[in-house]
Protein backbone atom coordinates (compact mmCIF):
# COMPACT_ATOMS: atom_id res chain seq x y z
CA UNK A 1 -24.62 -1.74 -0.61
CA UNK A 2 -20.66 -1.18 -1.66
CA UNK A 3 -20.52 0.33 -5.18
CA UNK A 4 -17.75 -2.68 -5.91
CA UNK A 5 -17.34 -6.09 -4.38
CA UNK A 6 -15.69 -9.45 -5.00
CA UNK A 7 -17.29 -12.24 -3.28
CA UNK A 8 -15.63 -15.78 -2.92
CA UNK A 9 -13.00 -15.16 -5.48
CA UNK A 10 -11.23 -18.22 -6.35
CA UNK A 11 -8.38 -18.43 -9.25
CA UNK A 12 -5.59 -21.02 -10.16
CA UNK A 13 -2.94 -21.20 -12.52
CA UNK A 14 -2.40 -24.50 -13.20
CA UNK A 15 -0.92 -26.31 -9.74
CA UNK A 16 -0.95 -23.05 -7.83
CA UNK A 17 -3.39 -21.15 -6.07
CA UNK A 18 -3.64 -17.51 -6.81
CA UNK A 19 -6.79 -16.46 -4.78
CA UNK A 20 -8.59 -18.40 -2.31
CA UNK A 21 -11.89 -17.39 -1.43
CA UNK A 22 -11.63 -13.61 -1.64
CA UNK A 23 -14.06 -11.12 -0.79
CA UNK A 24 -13.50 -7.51 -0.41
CA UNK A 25 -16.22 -4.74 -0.03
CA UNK A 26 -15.34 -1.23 -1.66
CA UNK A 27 -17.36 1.85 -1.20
CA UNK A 28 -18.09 4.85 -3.68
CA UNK A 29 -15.29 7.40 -3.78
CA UNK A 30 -13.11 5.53 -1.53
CA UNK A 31 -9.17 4.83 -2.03
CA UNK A 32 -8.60 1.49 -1.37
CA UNK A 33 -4.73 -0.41 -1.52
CA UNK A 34 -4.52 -3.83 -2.01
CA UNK A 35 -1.13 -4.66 -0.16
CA UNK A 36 1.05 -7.79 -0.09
CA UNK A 37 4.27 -9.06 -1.37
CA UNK A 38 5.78 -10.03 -4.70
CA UNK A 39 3.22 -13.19 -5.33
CA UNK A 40 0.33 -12.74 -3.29
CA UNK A 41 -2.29 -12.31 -5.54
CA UNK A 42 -3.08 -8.97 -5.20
CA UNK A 43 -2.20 -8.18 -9.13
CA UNK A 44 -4.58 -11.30 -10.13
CA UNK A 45 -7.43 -9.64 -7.83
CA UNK A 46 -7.08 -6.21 -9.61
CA UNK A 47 -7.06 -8.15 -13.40
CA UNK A 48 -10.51 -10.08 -12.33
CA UNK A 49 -12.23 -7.07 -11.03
CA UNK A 50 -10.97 -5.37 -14.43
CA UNK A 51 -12.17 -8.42 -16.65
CA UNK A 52 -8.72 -9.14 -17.76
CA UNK A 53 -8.54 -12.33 -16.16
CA UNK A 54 -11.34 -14.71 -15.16
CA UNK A 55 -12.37 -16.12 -11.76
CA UNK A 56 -12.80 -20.10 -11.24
CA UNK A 57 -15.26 -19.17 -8.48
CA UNK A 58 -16.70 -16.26 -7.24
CA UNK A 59 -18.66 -12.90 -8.30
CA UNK A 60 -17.76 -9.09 -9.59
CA UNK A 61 -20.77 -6.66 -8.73
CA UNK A 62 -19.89 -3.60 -9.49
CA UNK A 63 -22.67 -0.55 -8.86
CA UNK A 64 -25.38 -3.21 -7.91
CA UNK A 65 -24.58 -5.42 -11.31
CA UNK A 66 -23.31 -8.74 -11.59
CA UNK A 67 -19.98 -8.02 -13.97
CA UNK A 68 -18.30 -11.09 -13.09
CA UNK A 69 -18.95 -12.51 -17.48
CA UNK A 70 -18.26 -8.88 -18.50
CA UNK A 71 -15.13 -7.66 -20.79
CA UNK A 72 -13.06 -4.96 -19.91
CA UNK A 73 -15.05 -3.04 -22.52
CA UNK A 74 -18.52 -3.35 -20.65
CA UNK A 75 -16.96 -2.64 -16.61
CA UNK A 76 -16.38 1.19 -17.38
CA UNK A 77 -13.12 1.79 -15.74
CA UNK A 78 -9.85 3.72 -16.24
CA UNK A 79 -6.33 1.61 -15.45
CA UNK A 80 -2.77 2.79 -15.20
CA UNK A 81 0.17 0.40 -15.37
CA UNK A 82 3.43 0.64 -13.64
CA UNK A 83 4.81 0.84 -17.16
CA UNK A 84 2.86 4.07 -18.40
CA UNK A 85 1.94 2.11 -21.34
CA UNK A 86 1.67 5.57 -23.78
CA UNK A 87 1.76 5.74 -27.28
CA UNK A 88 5.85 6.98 -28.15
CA UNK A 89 4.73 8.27 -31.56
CA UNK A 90 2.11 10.48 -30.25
CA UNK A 91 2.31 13.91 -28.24
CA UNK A 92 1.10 13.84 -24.58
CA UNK A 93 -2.17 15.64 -25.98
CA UNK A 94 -2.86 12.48 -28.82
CA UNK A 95 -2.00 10.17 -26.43
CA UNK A 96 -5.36 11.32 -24.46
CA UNK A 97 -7.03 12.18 -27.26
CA UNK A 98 -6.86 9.04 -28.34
CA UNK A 99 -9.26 7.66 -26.19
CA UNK A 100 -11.59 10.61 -26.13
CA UNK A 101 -11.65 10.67 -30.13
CA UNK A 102 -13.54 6.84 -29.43
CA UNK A 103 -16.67 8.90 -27.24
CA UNK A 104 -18.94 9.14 -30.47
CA UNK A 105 -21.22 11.42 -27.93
CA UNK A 106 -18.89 13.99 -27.53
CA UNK A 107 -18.27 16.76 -30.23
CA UNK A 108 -14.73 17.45 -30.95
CA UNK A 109 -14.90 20.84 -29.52
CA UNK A 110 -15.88 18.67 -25.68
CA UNK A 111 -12.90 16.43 -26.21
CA UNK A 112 -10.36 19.55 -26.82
CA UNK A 113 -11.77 20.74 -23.54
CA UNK A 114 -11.52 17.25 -21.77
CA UNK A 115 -8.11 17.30 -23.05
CA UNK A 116 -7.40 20.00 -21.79
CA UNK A 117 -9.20 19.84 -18.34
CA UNK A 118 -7.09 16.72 -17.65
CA UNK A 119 -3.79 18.29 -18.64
CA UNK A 120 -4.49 21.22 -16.04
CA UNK A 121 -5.46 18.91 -13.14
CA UNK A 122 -2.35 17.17 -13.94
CA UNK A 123 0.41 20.46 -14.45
CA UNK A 124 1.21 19.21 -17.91
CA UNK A 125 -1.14 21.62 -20.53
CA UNK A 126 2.16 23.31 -21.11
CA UNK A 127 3.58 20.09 -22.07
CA UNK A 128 0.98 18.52 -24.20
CA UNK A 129 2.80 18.98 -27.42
CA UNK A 130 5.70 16.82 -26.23
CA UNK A 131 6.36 13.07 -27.12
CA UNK A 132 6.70 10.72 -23.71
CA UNK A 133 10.64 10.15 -24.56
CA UNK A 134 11.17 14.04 -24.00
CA UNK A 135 9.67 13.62 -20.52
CA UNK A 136 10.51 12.70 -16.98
CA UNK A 137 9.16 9.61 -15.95
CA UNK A 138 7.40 11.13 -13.28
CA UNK A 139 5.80 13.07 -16.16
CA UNK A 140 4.84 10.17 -18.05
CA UNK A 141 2.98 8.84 -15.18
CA UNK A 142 0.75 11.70 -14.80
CA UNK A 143 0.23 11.30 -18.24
CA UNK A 144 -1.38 8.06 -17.82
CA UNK A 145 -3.08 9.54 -14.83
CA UNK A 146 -4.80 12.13 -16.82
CA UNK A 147 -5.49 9.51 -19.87
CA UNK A 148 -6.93 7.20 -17.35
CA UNK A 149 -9.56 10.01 -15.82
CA UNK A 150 -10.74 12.15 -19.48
CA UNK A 151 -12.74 9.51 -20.16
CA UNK A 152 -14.85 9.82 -16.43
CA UNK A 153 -14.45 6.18 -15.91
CA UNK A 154 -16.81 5.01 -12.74
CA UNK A 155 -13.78 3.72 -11.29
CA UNK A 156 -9.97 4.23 -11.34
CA UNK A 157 -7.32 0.69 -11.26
CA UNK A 158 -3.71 1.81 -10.35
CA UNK A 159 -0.82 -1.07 -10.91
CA UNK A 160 2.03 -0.31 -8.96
CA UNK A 161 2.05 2.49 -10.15
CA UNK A 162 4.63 4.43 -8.41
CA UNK A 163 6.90 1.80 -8.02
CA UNK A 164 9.40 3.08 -11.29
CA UNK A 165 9.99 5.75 -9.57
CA UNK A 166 12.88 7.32 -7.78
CA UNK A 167 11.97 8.22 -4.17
CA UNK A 168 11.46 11.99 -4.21
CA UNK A 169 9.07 12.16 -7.44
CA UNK A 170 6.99 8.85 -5.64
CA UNK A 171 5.92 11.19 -2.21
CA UNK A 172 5.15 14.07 -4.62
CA UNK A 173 3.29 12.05 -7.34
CA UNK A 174 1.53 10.17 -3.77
CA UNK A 175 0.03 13.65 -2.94
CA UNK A 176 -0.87 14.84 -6.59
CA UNK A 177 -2.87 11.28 -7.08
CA UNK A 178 -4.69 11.80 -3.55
CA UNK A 179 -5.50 15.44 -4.36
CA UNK A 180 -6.82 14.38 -7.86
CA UNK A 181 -9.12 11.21 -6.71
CA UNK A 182 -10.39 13.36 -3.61
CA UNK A 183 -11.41 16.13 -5.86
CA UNK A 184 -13.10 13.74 -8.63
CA UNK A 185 -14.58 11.67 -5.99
CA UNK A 186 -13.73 8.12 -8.09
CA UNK A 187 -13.73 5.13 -6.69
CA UNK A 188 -10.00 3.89 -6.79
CA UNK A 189 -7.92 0.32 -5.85
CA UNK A 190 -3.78 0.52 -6.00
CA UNK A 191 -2.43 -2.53 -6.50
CA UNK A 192 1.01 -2.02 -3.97
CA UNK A 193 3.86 -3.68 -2.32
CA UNK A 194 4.81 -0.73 -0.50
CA UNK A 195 3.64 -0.32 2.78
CA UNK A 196 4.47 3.27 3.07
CA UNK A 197 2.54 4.01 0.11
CA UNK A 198 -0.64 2.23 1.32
CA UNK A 199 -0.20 4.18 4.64
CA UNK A 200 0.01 7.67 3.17
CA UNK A 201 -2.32 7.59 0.44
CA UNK A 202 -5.40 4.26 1.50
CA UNK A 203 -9.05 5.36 2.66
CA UNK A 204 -9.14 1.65 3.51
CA UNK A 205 -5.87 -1.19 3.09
CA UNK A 206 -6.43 -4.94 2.13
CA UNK A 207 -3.52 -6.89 3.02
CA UNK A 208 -2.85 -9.98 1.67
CA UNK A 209 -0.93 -13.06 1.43
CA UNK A 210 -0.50 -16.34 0.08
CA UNK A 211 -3.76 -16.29 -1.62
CA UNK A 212 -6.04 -14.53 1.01
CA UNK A 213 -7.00 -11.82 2.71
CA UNK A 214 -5.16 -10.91 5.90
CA UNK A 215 -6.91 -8.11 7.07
CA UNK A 216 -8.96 -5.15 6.15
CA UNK A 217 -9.09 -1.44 7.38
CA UNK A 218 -8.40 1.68 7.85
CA UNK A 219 -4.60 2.30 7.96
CA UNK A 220 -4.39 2.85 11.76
CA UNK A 221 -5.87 0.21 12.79
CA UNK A 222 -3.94 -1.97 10.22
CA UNK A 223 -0.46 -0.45 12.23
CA UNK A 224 -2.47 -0.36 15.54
CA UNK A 225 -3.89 -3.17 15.95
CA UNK A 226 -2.46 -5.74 13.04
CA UNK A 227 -4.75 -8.84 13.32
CA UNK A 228 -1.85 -12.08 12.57
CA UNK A 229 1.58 -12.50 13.05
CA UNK A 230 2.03 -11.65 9.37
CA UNK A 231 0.25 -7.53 9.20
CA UNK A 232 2.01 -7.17 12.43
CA UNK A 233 5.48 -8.13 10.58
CA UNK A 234 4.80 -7.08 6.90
CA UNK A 235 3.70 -3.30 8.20
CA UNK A 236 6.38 -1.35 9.80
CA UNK A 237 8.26 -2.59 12.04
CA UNK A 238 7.59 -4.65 15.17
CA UNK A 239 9.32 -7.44 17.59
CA UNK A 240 8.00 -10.83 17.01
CA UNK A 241 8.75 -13.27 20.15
CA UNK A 242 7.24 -16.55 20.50
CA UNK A 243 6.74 -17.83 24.13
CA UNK A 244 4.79 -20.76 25.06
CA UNK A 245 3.14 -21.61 21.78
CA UNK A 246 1.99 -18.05 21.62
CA UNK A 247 3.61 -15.16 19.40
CA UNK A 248 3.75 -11.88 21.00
CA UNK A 249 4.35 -8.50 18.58
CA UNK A 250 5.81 -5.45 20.12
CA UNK A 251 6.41 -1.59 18.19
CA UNK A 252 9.75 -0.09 18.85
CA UNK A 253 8.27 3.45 19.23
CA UNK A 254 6.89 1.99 22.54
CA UNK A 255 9.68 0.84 23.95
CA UNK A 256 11.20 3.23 26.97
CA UNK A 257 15.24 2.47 27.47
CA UNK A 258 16.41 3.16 31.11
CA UNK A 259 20.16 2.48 32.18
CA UNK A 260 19.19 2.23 36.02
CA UNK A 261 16.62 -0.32 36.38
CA UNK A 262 13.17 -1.58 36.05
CA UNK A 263 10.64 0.75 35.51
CA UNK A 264 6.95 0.28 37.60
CA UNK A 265 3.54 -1.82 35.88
CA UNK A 266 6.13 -2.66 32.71
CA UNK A 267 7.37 -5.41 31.37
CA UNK A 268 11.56 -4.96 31.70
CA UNK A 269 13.77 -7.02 29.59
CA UNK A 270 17.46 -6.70 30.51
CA UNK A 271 19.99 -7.00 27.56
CA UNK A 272 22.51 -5.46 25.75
CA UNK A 273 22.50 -2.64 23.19
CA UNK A 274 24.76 -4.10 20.15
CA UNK A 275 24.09 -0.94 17.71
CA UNK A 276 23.12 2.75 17.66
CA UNK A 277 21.60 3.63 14.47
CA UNK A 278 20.86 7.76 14.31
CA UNK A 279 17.98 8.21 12.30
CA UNK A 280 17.49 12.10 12.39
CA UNK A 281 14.70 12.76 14.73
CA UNK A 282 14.60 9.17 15.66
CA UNK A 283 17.35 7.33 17.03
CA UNK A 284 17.10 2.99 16.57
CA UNK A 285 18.63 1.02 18.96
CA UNK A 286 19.26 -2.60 18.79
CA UNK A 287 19.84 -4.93 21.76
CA UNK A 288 20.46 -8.64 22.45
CA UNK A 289 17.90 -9.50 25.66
CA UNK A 290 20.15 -11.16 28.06
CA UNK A 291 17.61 -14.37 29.01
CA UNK A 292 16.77 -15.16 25.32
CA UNK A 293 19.58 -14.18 23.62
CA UNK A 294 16.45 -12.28 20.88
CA UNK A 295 17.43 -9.35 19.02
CA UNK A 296 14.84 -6.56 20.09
CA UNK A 297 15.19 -3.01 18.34
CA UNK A 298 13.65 0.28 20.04
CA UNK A 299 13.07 3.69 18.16
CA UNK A 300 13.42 6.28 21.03
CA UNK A 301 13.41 10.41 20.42
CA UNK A 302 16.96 11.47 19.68
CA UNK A 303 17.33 14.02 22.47
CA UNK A 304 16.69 11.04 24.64
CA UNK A 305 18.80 8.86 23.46
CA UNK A 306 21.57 11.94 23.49
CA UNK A 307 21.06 12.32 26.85
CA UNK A 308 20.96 8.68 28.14
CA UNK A 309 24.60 8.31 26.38
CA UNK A 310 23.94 5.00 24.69
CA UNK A 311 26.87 3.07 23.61
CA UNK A 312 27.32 -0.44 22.53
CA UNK A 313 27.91 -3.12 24.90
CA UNK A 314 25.75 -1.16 27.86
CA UNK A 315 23.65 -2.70 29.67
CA UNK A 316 20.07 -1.33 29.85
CA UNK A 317 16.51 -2.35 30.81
CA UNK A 318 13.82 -2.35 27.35
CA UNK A 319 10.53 -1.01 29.13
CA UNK A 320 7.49 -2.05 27.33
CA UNK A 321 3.92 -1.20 28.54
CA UNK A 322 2.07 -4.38 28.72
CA UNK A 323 -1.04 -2.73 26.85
CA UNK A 324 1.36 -2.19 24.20
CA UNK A 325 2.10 -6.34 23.31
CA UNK A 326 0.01 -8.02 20.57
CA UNK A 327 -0.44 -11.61 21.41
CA UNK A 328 -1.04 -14.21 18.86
CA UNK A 329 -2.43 -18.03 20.11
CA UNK A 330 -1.09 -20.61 17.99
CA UNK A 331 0.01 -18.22 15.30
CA UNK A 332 3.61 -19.59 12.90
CA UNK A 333 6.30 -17.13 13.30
CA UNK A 334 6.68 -15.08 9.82
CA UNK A 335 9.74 -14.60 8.11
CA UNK A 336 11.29 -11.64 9.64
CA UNK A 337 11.67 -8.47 7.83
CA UNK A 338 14.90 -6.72 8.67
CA UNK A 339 14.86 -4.19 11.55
């Protein structure tokens, strides 16, 4: 049995749909992302599993217990908002202590050292007797991060919470979050809109949108093999094509660029390159296909593209392996993300 599931969620504001019907297994110690865009739901899925908002439909079992009536108070978890949410009249040390000073069970002499154990897994015991405005924000968030764990919640909620960051402290606090949940073993969900972020740091991704669940899995199967239209445009990036009633998907990383002519047992589509974009190890070029007039971008190694000469307005051949197309029956074409 997972140690947390939804089952059948259902929620609506009003006119609108939040959630339709969603249902999500987690299992102990896992890191799981809930990924989507701006209005998706995902947010209103992590306040029902936290108690903060209440389901129309639909269960909460968390640990083998049927939570779904339970306040936040009785569903034992830690949370951490995008917006750090600390106390600005209290040092970094009262801010944790704060919670800890609510265990009744623990002496005051076990909440110094919880205080203190937290602040060390974190970096920041030499920084406890600051107050959050004299900190980085980086800082602040690991804060929160250490609030959120001194209490030994049975499960950790993260809210976007990288996304206030500039992008050098995000892929260092990414790896200090991983390192801490791996070591502790707690169950985790991060509430993201950033692919990247899900990639890096997920045990298991649930993308969603418009209500529902897209998919579920492991992060290379989500990029590997995305399931719809939508996963296969929403994470990284991929060619979309629709042919016939059918939608066909297609990774740039796959796509060989020759100057002479078709290659053997691969699809070759003739066209135009239009731009060279040098990308440091990776060089993206973008082509017009000279039957359908489609845009069609290819990510090729940069000593290969050095030594092809690639220039705009040549003509080349984009070699795709037919193994590597996704086809989609009947699927709508998503709104395209940009190249």
């Amino acid at each position: 049995m997972a140690f947390l599931s939804v089952r059948n969620i259902v929620k609506h504001f009003d006119t609108h749909t939040a959630l339709k019907n969603v249902s999500i297994d987690i299992e102990k110690g896992e890191l799981v992302s809930i990924l989507g865009p701006s209005g998706c739901g995902k947010t209103t899925l992590l306040r029902i599993i936290a108690g903060l908002e209440t389901a129309d439909e639909g269960q909460v079992i968390i640990d083998g217990r049927d939570c779904t009536s339970l306040p936040p108070s009785k569903r034992n978890f830690g949370i951490v908002f995008q917006s750090y949410a600390l106390f600005p009249h209290m040092t970094v040390e009262q801010n944790i202590l704060f919670g800890l000073n609510q265990q009744k069970n623990l002496s005051k002499e076990e909440r110094k050292n919880r205080c203190q154990e937290v602040l060390e897994m974190v970096d920041l015991y030499d920084q406890r007797k600051k107050y959050p405005a004299q900190m980085s924000g980086g800082q602040q968030q690991r804060v929160a991060l250490a609030r959120a764990i001194s209490l030994k919640p049975a499960f950790l909620l993260l809210d976007e919470p990288l996304s206030a960051l500039d992008a050098k402290v995000r892929v260092k606090l990414r790896s200090e979050i991983c390192k801490i949940q791996k070591r502790l073993g707690i169950t985790t969900i991060m509430v993201t809109h950033d692919q990247e972020e899900a990639l890096t740091m997920a045990d298991k991704i649930v993308v969603m949108n418009n209500a529902v669940v897209e998919q579920i899995g492991k992060p290379k199967e989500i990029y590997d093999v995305p399931k719809t239209a939508f996963v296969a445009n929403f994470i990284g990036t991929m060619n979309l094509y629709r042919r016939e009633q059918k939608i066909y998907g297609v990774r740039p990383e796959i796509i060989e660029i020759t100057k002479t002519g078709k290659m053997r047992e691969v699809e070759s589509w003739k066209g135009v390159i239009e731009e060279v974009e040098f990308r440091g190890a990776l060089t993206r070029v973008y082509g017009k296909l000279e039957d359908t007039k489609e845009t069609i971008c290819a990510d090729i190694d940069s000593a290969r593209a050095g030594s092809l000469v690639l220039d705009e307005q040549d003509q080349v051949y984009f070699n795709i392996p037919k193994s590597g197309i996704i086809c989609y029956p009947d699927a709508q074409m998503p709104e395209r993300n940009s190249l």
